[in-house]
C-alpha atoms as a PDB file:
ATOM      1  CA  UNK A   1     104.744 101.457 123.470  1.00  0.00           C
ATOM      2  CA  UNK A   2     101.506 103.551 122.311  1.00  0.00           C
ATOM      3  CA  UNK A   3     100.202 100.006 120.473  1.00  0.00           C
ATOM      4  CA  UNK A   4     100.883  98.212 123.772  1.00  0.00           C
ATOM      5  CA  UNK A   5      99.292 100.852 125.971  1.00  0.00           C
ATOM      6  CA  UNK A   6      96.178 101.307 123.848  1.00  0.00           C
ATOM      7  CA  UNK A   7      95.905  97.457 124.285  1.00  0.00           C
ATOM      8  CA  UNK A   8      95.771  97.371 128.084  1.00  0.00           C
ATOM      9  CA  UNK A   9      93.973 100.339 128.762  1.00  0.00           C
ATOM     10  CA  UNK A  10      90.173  98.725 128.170  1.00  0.00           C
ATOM     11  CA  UNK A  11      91.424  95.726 129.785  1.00  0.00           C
ATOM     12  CA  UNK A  12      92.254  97.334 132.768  1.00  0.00           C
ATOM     13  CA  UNK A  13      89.178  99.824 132.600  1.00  0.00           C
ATOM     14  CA  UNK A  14      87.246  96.694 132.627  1.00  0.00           C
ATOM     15  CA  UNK A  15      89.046  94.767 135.794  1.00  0.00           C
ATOM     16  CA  UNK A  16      88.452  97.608 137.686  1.00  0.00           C
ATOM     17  CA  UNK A  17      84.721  98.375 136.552  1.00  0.00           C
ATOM     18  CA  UNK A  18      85.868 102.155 136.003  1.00  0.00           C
ATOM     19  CA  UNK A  19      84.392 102.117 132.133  1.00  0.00           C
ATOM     20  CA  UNK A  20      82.673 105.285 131.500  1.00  0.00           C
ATOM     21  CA  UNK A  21      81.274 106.685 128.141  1.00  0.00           C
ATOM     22  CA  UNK A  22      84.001 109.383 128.696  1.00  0.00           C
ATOM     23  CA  UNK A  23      86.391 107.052 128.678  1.00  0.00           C
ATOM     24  CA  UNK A  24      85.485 105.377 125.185  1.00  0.00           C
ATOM     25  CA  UNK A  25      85.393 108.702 123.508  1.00  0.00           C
ATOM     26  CA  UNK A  26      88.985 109.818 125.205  1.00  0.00           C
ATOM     27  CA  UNK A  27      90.235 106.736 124.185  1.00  0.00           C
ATOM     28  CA  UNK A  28      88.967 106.958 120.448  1.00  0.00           C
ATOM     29  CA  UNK A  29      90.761 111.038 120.519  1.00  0.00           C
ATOM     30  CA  UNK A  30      94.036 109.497 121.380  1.00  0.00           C
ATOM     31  CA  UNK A  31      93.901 106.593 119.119  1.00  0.00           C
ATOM     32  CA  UNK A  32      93.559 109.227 116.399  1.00  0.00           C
ATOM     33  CA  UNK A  33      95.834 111.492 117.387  1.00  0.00           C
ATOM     34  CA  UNK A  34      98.493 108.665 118.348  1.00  0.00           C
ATOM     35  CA  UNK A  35      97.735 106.280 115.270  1.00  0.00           C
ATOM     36  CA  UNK A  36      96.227 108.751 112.748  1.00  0.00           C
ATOM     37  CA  UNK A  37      97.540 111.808 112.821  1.00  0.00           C
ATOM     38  CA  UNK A  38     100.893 111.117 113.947  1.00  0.00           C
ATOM     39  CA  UNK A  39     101.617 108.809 110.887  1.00  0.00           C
ATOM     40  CA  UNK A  40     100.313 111.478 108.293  1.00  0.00           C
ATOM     41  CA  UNK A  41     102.871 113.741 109.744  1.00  0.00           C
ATOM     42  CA  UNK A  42     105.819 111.587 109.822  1.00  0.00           C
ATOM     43  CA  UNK A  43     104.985 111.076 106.558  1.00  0.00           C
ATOM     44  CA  UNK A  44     104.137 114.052 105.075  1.00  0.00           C
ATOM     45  CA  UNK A  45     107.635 115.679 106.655  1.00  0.00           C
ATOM     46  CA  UNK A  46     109.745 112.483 105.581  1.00  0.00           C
ATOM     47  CA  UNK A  47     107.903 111.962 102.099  1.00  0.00           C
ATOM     48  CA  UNK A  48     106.415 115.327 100.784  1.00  0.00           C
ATOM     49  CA  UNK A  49     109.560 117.174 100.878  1.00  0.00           C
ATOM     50  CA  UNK A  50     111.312 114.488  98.784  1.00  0.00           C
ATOM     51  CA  UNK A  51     108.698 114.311  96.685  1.00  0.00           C
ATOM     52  CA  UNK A  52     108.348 117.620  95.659  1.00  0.00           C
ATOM     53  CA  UNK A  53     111.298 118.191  94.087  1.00  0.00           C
ATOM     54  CA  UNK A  54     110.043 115.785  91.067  1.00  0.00           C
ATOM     55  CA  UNK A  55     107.709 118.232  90.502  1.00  0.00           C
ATOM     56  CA  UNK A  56     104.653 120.067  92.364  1.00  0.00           C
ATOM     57  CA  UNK A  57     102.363 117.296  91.085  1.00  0.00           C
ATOM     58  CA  UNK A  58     103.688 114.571  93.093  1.00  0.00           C
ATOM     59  CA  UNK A  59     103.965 117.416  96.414  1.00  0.00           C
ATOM     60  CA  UNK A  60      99.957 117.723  96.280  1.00  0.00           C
ATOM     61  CA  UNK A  61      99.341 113.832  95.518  1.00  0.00           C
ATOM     62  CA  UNK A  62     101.956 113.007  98.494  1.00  0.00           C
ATOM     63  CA  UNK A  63      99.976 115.561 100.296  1.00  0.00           C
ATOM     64  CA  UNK A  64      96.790 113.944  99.369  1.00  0.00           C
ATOM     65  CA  UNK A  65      97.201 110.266 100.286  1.00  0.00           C
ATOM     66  CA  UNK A  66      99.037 111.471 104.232  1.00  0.00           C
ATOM     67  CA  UNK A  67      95.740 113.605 104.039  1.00  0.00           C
ATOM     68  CA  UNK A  68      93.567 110.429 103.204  1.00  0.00           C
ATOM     69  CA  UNK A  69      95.443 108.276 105.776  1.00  0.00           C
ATOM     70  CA  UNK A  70      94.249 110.639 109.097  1.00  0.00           C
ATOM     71  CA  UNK A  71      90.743 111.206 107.392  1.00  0.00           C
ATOM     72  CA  UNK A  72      90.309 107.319 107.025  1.00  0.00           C
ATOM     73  CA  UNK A  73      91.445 106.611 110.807  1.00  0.00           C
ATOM     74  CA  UNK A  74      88.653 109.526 111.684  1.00  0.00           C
ATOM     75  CA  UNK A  75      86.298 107.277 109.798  1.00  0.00           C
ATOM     76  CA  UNK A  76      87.846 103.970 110.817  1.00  0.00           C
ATOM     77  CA  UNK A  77      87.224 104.451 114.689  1.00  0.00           C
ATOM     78  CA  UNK A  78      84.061 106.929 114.155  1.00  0.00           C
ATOM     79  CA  UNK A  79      82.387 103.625 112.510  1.00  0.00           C
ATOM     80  CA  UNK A  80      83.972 101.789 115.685  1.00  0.00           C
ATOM     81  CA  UNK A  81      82.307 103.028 118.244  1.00  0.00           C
ATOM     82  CA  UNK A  82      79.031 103.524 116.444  1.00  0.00           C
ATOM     83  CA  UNK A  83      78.969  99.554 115.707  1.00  0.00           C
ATOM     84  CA  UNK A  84      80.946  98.862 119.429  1.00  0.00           C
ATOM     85  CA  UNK A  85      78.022  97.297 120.836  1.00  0.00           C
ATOM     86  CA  UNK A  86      76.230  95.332 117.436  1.00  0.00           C
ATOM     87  CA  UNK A  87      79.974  94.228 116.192  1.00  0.00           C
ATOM     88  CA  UNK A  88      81.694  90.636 116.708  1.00  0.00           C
ATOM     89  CA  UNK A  89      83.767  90.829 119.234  1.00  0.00           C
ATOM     90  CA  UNK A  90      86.143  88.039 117.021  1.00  0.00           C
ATOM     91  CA  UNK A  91      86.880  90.541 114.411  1.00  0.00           C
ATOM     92  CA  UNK A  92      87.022  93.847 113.525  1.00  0.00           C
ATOM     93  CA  UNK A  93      85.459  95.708 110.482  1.00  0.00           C
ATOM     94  CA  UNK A  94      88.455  97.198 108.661  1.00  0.00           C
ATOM     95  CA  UNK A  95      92.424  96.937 109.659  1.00  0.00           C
ATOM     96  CA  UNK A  96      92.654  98.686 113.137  1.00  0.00           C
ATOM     97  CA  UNK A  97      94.069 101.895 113.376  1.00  0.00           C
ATOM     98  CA  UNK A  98      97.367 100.632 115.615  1.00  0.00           C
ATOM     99  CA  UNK A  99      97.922  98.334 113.258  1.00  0.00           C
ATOM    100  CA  UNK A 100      97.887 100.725 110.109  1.00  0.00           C
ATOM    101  CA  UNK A 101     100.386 103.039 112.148  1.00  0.00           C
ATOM    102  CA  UNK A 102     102.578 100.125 112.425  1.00  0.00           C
ATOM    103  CA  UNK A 103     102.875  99.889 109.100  1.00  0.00           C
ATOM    104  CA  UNK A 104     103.322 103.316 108.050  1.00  0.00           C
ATOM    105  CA  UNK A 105     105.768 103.724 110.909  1.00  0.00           C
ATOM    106  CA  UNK A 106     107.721 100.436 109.934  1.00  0.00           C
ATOM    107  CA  UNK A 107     107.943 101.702 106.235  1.00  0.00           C
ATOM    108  CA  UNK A 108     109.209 104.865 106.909  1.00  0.00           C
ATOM    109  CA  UNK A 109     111.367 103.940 109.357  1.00  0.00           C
ATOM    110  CA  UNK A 110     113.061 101.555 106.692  1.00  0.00           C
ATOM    111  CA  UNK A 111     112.957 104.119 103.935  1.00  0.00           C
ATOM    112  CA  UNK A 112     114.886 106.626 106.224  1.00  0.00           C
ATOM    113  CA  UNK A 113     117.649 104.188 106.673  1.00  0.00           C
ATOM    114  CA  UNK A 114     118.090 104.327 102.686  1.00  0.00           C
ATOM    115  CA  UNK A 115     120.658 107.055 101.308  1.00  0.00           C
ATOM    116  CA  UNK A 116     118.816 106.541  97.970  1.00  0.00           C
ATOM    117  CA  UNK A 117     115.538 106.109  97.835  1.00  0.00           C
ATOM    118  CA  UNK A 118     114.656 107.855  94.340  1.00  0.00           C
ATOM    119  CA  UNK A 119     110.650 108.719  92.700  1.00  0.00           C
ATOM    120  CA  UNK A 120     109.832 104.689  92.548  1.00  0.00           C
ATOM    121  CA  UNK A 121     110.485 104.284  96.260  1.00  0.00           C
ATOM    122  CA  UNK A 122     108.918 107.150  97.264  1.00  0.00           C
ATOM    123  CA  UNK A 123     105.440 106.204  95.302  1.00  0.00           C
ATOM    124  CA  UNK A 124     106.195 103.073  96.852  1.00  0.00           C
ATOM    125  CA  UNK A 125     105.856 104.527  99.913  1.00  0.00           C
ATOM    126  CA  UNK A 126     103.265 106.491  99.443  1.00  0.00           C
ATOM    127  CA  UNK A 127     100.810 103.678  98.064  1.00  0.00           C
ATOM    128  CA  UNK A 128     101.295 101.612 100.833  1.00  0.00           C
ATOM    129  CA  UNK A 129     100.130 104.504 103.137  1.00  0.00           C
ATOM    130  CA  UNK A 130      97.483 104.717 100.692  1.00  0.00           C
ATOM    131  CA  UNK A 131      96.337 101.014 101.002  1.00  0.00           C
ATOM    132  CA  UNK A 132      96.427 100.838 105.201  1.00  0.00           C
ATOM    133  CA  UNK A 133      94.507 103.714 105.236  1.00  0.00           C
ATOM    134  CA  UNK A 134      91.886 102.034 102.129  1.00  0.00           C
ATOM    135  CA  UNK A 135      92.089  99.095 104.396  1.00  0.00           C
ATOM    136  CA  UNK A 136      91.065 100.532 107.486  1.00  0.00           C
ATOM    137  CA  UNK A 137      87.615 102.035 106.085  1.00  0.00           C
ATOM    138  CA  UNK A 138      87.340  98.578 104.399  1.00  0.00           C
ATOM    139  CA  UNK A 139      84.775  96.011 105.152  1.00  0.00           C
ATOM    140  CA  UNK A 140      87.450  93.517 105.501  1.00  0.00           C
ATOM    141  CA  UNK A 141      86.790  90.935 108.741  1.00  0.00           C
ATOM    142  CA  UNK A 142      90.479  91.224 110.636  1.00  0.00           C
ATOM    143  CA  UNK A 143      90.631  89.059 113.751  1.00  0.00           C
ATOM    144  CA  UNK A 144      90.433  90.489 116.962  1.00  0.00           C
ATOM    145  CA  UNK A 145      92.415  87.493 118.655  1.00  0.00           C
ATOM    146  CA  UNK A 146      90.272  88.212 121.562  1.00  0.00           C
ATOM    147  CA  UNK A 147      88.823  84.781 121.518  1.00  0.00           C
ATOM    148  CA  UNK A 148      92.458  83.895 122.564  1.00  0.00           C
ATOM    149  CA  UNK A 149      91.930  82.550 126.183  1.00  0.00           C
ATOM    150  CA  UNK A 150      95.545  83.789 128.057  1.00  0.00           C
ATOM    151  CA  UNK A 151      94.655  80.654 131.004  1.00  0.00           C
ATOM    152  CA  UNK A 152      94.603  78.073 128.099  1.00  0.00           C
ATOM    153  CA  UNK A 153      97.564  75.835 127.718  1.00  0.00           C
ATOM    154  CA  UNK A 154     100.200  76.866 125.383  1.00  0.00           C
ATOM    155  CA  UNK A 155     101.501  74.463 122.424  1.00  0.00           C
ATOM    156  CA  UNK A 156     105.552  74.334 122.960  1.00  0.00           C
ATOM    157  CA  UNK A 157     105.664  75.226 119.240  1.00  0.00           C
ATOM    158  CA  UNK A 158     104.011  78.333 119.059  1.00  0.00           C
ATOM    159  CA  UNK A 159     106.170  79.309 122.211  1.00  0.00           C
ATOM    160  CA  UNK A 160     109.475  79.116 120.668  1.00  0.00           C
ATOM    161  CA  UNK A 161     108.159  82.155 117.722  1.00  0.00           C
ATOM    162  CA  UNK A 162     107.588  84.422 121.090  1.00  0.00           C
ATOM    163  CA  UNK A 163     111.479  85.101 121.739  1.00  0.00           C
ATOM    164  CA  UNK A 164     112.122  84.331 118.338  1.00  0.00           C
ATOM    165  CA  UNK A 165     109.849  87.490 117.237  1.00  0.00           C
ATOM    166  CA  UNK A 166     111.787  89.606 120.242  1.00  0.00           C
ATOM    167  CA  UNK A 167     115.431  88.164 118.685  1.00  0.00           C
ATOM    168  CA  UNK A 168     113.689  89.689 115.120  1.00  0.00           C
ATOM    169  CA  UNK A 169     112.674  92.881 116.366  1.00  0.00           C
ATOM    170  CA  UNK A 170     116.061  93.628 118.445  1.00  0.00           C
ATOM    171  CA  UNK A 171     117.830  92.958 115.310  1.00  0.00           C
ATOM    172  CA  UNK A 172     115.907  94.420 112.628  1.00  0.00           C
ATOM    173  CA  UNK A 173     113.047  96.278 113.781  1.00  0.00           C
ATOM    174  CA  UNK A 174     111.943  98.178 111.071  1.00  0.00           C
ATOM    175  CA  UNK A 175     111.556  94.617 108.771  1.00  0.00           C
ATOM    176  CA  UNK A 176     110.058  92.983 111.307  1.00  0.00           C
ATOM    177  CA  UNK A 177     107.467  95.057 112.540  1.00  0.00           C
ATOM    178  CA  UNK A 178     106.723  95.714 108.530  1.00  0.00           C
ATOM    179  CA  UNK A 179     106.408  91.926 107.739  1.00  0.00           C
ATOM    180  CA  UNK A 180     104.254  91.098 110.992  1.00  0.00           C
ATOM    181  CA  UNK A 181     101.575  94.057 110.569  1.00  0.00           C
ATOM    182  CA  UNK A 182     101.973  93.563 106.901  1.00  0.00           C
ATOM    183  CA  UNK A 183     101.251  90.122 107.386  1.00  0.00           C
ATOM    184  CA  UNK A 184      98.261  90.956 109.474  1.00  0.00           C
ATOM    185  CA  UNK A 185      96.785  94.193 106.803  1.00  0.00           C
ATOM    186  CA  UNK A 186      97.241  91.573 103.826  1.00  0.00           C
ATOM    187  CA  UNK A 187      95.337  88.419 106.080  1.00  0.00           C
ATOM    188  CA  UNK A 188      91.366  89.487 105.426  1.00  0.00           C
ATOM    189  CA  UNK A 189      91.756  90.305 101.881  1.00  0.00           C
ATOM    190  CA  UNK A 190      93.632  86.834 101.395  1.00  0.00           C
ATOM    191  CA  UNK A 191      91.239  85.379 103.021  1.00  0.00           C
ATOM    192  CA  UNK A 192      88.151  87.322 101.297  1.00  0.00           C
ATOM    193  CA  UNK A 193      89.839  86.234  97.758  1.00  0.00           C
ATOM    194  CA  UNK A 194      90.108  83.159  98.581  1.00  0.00           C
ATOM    195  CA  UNK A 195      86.803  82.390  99.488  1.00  0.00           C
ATOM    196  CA  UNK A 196      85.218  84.212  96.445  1.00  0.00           C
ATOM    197  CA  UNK A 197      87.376  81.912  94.086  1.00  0.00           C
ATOM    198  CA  UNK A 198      86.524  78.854  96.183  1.00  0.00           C
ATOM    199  CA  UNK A 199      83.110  79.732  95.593  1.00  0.00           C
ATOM    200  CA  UNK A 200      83.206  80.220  92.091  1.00  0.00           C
ATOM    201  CA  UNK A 201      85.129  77.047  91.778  1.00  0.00           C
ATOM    202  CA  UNK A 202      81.957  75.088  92.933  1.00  0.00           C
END
């Protein structure tokens, strides 16, 4: 719901010409405390607890990398709004905050499900929160999808996915919503590799 909200709301600052400077900054302070610090938490009081009983060594690296995670969303949409008006509005410089909570949320959400998780699962865990929040103070182009016009006609192909995705995410959430941001995080680097070894291929 927060990923869908924080969607709409400059879209429907800007239909009803009520932007304000204000506005940008509030918006920014709830994106980090809704997609930044809200994920380190869930994370640190899922993970480090678990963790910690291998040893205080992996209690202050889990408590490390959920630190790292809210200090690179503080950096992530800091470097946002101080690019907002240079940047291309077709992508976005590093993996978007939402999306990096997604993940996090998604992962955690499917590791709590598990009776078992053990130390390999748990640095599992913890690396992946490690590499959204390495990804979101990357330089990595992400698409925006805002060159998407919503009045264009609509392929009956790509129509059939939409309540296919819904059946996915009524039936296993947690998967889903890990392999579609996943997806997403993992796109720009793909695409950045491939490129560099297309290049050196020439």
């Amino acid at each position: 719901i927060a990923m869908i909200l924080d969607g709409l709301d400059g879209r429907v600052a800007r239909l009803n010409k009520t932007e304000s400077a204000f506005g940008a900054e509030y918006d920014s302070l709830s994106d980090m405390v809704s997609f930044g610090l809200a994920p380190a938490i869930v994370t640190y009081q899922w993970g480090v607890a678990r963790i910690a009983e291998y040893g205080p060594l992996w209690r202050r690296l889990g408590w490390l990398v959920c630190f790292f995670y809210a200090a690179s969303a503080a950096l992530r949409l800091a470097r946002f709004n101080s690019r907002a008006a240079s940047q291309d509005k077709h992508y976005f410089e590093g993996l978007p905050s939402p999306s990096a909570a997604a993940i996090v949320a998604a992962l955690v959400w499917l590791a709590n499900d598990q009776t078992q998780i053990g130390l390999t699962g748990l640095i599992l865990a913890f690396l992946v929160t490690a590499f959204a929040g390495a990804l979101m103070i990357s330089r990595f182009a992400f698409n925006s999808f805002k060159q998407v016009n919503p009045g264009a006609r609509v392929r009956f192909t790509h129509i059939v996915f939409v309540p296919l995705a819904f059946i996915f995410i009524f039936l296993y959430p947690a998967i889903t919503l890990l392999l579609l941001f996943g997806g997403y995080a993992l796109s720009a680097p793909s695409v950045w590799a491939y490129r560099k070894l297309r290049r050196r291929a020439r």
